[in-house]
C-alpha atoms as a PDB file:
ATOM      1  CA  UNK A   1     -12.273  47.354 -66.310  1.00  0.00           C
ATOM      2  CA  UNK A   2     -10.346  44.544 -64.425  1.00  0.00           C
ATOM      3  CA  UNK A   3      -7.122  45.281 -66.590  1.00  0.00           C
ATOM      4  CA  UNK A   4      -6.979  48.677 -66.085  1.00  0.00           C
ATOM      5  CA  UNK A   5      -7.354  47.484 -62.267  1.00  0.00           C
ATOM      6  CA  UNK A   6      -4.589  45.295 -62.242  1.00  0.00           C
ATOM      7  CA  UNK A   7      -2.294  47.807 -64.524  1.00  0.00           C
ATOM      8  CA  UNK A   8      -2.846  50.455 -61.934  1.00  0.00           C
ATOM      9  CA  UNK A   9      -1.872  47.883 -58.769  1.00  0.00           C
ATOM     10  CA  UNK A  10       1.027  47.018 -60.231  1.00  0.00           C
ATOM     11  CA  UNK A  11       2.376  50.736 -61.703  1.00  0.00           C
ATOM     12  CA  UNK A  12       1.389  52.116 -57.790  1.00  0.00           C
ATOM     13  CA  UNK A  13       2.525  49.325 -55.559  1.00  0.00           C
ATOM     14  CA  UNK A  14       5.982  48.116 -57.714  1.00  0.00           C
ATOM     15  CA  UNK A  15       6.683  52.080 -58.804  1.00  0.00           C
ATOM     16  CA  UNK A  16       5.056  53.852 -55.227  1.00  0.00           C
ATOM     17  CA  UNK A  17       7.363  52.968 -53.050  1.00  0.00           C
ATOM     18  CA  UNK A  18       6.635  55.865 -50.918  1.00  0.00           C
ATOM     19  CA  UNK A  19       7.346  58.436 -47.528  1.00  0.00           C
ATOM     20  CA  UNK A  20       8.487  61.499 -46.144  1.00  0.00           C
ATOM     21  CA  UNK A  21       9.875  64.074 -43.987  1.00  0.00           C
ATOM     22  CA  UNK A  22       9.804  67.917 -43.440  1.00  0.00           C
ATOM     23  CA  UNK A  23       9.416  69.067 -47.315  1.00  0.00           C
ATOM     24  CA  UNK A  24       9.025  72.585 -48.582  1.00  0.00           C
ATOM     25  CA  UNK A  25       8.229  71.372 -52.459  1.00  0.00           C
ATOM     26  CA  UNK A  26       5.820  68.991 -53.296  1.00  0.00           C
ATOM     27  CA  UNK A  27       8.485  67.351 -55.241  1.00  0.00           C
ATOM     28  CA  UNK A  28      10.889  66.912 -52.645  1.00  0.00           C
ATOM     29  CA  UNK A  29       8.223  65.804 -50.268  1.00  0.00           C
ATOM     30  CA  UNK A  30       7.087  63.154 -52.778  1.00  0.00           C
ATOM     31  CA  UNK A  31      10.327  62.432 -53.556  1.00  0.00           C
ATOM     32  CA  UNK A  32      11.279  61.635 -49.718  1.00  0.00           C
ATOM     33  CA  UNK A  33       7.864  59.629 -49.201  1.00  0.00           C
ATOM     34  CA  UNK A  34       9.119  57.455 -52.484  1.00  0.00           C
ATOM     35  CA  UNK A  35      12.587  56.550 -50.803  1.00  0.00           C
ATOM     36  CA  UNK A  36      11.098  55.853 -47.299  1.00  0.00           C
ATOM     37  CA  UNK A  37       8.693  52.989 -49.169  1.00  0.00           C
ATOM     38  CA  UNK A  38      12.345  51.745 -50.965  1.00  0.00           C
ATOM     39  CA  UNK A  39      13.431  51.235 -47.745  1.00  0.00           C
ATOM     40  CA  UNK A  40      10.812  48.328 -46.835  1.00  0.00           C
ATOM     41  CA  UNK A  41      11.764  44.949 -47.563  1.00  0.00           C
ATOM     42  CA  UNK A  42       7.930  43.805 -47.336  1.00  0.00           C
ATOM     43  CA  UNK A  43       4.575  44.891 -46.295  1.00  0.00           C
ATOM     44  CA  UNK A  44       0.712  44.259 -45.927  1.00  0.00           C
ATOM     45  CA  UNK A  45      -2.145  46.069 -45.817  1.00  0.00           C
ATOM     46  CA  UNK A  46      -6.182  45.948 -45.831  1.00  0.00           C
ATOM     47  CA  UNK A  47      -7.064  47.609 -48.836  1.00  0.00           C
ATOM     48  CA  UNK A  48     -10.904  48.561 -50.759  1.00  0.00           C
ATOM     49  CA  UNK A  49     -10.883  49.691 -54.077  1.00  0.00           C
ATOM     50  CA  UNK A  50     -14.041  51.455 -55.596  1.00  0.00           C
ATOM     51  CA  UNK A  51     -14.402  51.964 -59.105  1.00  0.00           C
ATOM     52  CA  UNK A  52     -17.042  53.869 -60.724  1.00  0.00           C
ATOM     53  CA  UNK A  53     -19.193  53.062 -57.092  1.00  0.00           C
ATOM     54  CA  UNK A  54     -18.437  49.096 -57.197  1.00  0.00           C
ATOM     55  CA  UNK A  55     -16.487  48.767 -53.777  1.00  0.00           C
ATOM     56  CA  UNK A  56     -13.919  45.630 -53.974  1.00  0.00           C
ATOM     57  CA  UNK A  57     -11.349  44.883 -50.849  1.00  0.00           C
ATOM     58  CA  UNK A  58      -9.277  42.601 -49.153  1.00  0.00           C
ATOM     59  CA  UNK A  59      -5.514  41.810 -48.167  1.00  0.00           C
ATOM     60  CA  UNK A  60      -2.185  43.407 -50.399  1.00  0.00           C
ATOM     61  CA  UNK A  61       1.054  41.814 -49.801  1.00  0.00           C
ATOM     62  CA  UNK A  62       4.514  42.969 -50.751  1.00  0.00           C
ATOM     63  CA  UNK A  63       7.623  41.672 -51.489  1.00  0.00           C
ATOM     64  CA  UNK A  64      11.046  43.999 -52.641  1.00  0.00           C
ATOM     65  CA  UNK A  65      11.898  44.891 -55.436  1.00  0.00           C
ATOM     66  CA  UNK A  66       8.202  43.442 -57.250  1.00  0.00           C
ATOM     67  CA  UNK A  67       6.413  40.852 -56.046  1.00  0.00           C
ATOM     68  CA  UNK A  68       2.682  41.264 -55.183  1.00  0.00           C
ATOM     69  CA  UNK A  69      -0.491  39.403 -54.108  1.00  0.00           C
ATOM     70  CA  UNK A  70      -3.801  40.600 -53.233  1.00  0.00           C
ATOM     71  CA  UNK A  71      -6.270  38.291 -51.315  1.00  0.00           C
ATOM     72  CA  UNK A  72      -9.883  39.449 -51.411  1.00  0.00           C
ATOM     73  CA  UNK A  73     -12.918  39.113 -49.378  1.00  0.00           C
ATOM     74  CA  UNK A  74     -14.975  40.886 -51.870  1.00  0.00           C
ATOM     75  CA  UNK A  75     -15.553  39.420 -54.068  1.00  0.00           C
ATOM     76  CA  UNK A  76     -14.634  35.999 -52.103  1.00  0.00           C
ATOM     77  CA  UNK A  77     -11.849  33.793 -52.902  1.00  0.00           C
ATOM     78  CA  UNK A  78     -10.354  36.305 -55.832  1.00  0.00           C
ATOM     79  CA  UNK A  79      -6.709  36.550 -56.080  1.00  0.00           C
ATOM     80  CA  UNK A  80      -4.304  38.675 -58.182  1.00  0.00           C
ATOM     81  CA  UNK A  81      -0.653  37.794 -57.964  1.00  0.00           C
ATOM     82  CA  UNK A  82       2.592  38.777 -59.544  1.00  0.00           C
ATOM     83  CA  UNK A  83       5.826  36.645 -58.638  1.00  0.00           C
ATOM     84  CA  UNK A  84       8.056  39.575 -61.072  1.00  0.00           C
ATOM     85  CA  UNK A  85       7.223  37.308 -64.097  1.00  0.00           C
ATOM     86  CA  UNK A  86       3.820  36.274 -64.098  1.00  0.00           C
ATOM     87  CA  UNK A  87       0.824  37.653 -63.270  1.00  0.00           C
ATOM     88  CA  UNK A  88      -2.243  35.586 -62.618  1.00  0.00           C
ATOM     89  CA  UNK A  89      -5.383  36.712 -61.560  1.00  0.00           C
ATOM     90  CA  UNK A  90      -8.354  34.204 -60.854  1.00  0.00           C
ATOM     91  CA  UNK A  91     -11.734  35.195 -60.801  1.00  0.00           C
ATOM     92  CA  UNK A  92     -14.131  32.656 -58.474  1.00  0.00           C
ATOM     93  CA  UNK A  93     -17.247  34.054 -60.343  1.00  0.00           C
ATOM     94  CA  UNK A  94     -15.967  33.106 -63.663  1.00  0.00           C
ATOM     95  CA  UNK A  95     -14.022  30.268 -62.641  1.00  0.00           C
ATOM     96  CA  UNK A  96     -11.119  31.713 -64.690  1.00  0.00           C
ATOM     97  CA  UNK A  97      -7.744  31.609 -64.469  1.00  0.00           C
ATOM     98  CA  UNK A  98      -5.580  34.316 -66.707  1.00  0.00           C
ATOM     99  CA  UNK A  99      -2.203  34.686 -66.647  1.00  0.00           C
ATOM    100  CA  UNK A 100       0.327  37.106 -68.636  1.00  0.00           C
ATOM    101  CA  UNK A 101       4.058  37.546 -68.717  1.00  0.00           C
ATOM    102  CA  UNK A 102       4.530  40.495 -67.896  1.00  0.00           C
ATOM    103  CA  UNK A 103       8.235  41.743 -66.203  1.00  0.00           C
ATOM    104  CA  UNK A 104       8.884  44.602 -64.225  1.00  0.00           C
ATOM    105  CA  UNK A 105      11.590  46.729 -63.807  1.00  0.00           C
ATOM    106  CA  UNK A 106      10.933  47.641 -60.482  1.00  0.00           C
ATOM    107  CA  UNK A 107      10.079  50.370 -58.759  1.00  0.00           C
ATOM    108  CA  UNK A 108      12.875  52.606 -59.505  1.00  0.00           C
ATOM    109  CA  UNK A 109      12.474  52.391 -62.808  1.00  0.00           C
ATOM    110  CA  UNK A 110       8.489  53.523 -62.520  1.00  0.00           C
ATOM    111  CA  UNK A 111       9.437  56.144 -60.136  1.00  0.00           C
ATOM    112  CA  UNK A 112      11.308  57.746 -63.371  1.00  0.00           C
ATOM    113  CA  UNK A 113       8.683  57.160 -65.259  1.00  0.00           C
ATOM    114  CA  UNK A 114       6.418  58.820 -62.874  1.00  0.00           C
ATOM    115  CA  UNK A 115       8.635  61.583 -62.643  1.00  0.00           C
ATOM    116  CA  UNK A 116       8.835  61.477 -66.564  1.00  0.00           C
ATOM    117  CA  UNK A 117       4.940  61.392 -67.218  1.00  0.00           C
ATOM    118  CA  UNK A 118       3.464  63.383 -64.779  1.00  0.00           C
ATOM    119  CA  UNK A 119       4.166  66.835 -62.780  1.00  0.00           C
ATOM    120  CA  UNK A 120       3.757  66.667 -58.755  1.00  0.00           C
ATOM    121  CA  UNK A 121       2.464  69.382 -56.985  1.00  0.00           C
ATOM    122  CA  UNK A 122       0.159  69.877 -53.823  1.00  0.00           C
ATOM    123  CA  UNK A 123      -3.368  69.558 -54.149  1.00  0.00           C
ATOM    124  CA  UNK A 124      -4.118  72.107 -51.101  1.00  0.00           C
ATOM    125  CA  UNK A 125      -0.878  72.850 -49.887  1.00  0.00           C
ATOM    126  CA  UNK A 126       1.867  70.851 -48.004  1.00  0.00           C
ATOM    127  CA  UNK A 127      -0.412  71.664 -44.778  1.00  0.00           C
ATOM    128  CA  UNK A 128      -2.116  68.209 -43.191  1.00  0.00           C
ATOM    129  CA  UNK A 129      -6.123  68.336 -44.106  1.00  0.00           C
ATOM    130  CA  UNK A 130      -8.856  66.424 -43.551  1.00  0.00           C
ATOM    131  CA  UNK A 131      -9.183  63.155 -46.226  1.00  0.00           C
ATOM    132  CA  UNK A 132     -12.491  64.151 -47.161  1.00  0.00           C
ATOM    133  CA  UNK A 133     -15.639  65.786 -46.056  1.00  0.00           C
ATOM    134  CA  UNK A 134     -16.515  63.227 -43.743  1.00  0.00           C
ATOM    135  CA  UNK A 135     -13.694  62.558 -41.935  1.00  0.00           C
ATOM    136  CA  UNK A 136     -11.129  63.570 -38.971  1.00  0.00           C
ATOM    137  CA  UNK A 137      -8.279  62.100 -40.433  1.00  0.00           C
ATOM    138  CA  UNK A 138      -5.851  64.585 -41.532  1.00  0.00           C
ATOM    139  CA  UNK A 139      -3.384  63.784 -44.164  1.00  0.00           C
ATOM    140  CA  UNK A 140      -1.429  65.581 -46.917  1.00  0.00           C
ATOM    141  CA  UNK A 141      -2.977  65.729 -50.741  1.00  0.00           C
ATOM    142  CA  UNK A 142      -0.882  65.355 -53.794  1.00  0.00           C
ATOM    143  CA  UNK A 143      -2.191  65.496 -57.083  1.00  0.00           C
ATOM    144  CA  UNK A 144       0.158  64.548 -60.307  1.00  0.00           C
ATOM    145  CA  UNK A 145      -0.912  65.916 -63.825  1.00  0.00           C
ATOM    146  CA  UNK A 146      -0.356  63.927 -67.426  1.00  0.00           C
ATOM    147  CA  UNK A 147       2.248  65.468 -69.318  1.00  0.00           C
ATOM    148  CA  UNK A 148      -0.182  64.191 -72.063  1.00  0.00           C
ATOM    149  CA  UNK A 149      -0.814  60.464 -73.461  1.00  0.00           C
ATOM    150  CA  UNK A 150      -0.833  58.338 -70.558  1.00  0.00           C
ATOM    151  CA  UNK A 151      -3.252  56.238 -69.235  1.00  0.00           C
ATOM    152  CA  UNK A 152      -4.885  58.918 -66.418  1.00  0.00           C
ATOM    153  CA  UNK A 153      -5.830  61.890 -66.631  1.00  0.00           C
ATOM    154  CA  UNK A 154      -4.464  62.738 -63.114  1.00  0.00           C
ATOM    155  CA  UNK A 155      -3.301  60.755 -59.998  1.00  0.00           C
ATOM    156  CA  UNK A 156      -4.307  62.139 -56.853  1.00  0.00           C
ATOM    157  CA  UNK A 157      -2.166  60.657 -53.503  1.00  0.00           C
ATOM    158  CA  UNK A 158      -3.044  61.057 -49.623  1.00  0.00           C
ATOM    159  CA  UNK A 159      -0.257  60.716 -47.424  1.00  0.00           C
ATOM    160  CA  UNK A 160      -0.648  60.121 -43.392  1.00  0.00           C
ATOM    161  CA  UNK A 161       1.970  62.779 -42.354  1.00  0.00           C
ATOM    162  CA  UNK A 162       2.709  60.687 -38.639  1.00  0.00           C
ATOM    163  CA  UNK A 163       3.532  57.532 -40.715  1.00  0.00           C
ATOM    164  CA  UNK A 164       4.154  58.702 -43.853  1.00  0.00           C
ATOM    165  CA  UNK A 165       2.374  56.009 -45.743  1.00  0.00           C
ATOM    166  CA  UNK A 166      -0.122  56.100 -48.447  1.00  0.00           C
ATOM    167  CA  UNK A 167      -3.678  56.572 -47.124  1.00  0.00           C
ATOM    168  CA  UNK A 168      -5.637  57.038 -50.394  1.00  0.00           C
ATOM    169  CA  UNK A 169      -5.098  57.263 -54.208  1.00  0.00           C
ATOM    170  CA  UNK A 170      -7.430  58.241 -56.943  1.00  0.00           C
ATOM    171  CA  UNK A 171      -6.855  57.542 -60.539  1.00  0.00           C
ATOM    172  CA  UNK A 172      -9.130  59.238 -62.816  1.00  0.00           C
ATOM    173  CA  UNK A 173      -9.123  58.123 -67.129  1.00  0.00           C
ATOM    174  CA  UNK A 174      -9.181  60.525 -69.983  1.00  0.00           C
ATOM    175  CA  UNK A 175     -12.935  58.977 -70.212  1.00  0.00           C
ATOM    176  CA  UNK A 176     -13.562  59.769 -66.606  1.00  0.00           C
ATOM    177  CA  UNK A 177     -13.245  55.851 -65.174  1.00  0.00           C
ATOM    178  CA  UNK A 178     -12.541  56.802 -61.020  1.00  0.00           C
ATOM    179  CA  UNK A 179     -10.435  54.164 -59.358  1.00  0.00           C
ATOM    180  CA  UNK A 180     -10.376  54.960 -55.797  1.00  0.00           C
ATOM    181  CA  UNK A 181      -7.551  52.488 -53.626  1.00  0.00           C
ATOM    182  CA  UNK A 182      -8.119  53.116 -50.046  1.00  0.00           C
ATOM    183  CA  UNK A 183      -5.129  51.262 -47.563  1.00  0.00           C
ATOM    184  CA  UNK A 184      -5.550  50.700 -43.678  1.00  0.00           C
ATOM    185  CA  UNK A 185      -3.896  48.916 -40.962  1.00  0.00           C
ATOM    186  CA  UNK A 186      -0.087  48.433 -42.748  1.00  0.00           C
ATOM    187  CA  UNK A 187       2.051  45.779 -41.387  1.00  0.00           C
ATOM    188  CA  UNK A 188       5.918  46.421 -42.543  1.00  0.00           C
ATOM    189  CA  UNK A 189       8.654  44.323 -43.059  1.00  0.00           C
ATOM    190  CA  UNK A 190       6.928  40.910 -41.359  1.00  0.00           C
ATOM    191  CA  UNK A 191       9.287  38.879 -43.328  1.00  0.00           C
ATOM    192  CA  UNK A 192       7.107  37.732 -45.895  1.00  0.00           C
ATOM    193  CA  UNK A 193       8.551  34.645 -48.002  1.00  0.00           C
ATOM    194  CA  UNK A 194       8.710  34.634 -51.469  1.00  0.00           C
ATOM    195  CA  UNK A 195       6.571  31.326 -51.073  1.00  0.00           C
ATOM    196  CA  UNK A 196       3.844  33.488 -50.468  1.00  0.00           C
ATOM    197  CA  UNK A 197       3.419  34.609 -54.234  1.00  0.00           C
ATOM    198  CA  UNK A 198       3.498  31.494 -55.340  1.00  0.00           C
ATOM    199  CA  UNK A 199      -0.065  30.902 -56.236  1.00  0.00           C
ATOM    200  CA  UNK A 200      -1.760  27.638 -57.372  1.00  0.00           C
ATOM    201  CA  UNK A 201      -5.341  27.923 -58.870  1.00  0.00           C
ATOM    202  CA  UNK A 202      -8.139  25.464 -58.862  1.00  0.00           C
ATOM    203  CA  UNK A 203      -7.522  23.085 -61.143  1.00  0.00           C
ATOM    204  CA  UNK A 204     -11.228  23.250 -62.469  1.00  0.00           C
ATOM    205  CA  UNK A 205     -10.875  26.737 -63.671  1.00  0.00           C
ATOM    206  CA  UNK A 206     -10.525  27.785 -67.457  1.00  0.00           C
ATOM    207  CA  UNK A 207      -7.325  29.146 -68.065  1.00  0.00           C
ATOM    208  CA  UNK A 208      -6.801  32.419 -70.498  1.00  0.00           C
ATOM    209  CA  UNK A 209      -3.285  33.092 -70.972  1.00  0.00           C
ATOM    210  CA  UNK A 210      -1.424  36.669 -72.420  1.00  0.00           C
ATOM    211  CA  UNK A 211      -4.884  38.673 -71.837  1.00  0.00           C
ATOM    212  CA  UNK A 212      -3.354  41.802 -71.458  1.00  0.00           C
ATOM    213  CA  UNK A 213      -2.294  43.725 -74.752  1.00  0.00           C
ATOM    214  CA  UNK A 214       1.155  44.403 -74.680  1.00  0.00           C
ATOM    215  CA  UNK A 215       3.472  46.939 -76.535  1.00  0.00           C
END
């Protein structure tokens, strides 16, 4: 469950770089939202993720073109980071430290695969509506469909129309795994320093290195 986690962060916040303006098509709108996140240099947000009902949140931090930390509260002390090479995740419960090489070609090159992968359409129309039943927020629904193979089943995106910026996203698997990312409260281009993905782990944790399967 935690890899498929950590997969999914670093597809959506390397490939998402995302905004928009004024868009007829759903693909034009998405494509707009997608060149307005290329623009940032950095950026922060709170984030919760939920999967399957188990709620999980913190801090997300962004560097350009693919670096990426995320500080959690919940559970306490957990940290997933990616300097563009690495990624290391350790896990306080466990007292583990794993860590796989793993390069990115940025987000540009997952936007085409995005593109490639999946179609983009509007969930309920290009119209702003409310995020969900319980809430006053309005923002516009995209949902993107496997062209068959991939990993989910179907991606579904909230955008805040005012700022543009990503309010939800939903991943659901061909076995019906729901990852729910939820982000609040962005801070853009703070000037975060590349020091800041540089992450040292406890020295008494157990270290697991090239956990994730790779092609």
């Amino acid at each position: 469950m935690k890899k498929l986690s950590v997969s999914l962060l670093i597809l959506f916040v390397c490939a998402f770089n995302l905004s928009s303006q004024g868009i007829t098509t759903a693909s034009a709108y998405f494509k707009s939202v997608s060149e307005y996140y290329a623009s940032f240099k950095d950026y922060e947000a709170d984030f919760n993720i939920t999967i399957n009902g188990k709620e999980t949140y913190g801090v997300l931090s962004f560097k350009a073109p693919n670096f990426i930390r995320l500080d959690y509260s919940k559970p306490a002390n957990q940290v997933i980071c990616y300097n563009g090479d690495m990624l290391t995740m350790y896990l306080p419960d466990s007292s583990a430290v794993l860590q796989q090489q793993a390069k990115s070609g940025g987000s540009a090159q997952g936007l085409a695969l995005m593109s490639r992968y999946y179609t983009v359409a509007y969930e309920t129309g290009q119209a702003p509506v409310p995020l969900d039943s319980t809430s006053d927020e309005m923002v516009v629904k995209f949902i993107l469909h496997s062209k068959g193979g991939e990993a989910f089943r179907y991606i579904k995106l909230a955008v805040n129309p005012e700022t543009k910026l990503i309010r939800r996203l939903e991943a659901v698997t061909p076995g019906g795994i729901s990852f729910v990312f939820n982000f609040l409260a962005y801070r853009i281009n703070t000037g975060i320093s590349e020091n800041r993905f540089i992450y040292d782990a406890p020295s008494s944790a157990n270290n697991l290195n090239n956990f994730l399967f790779t092609e």
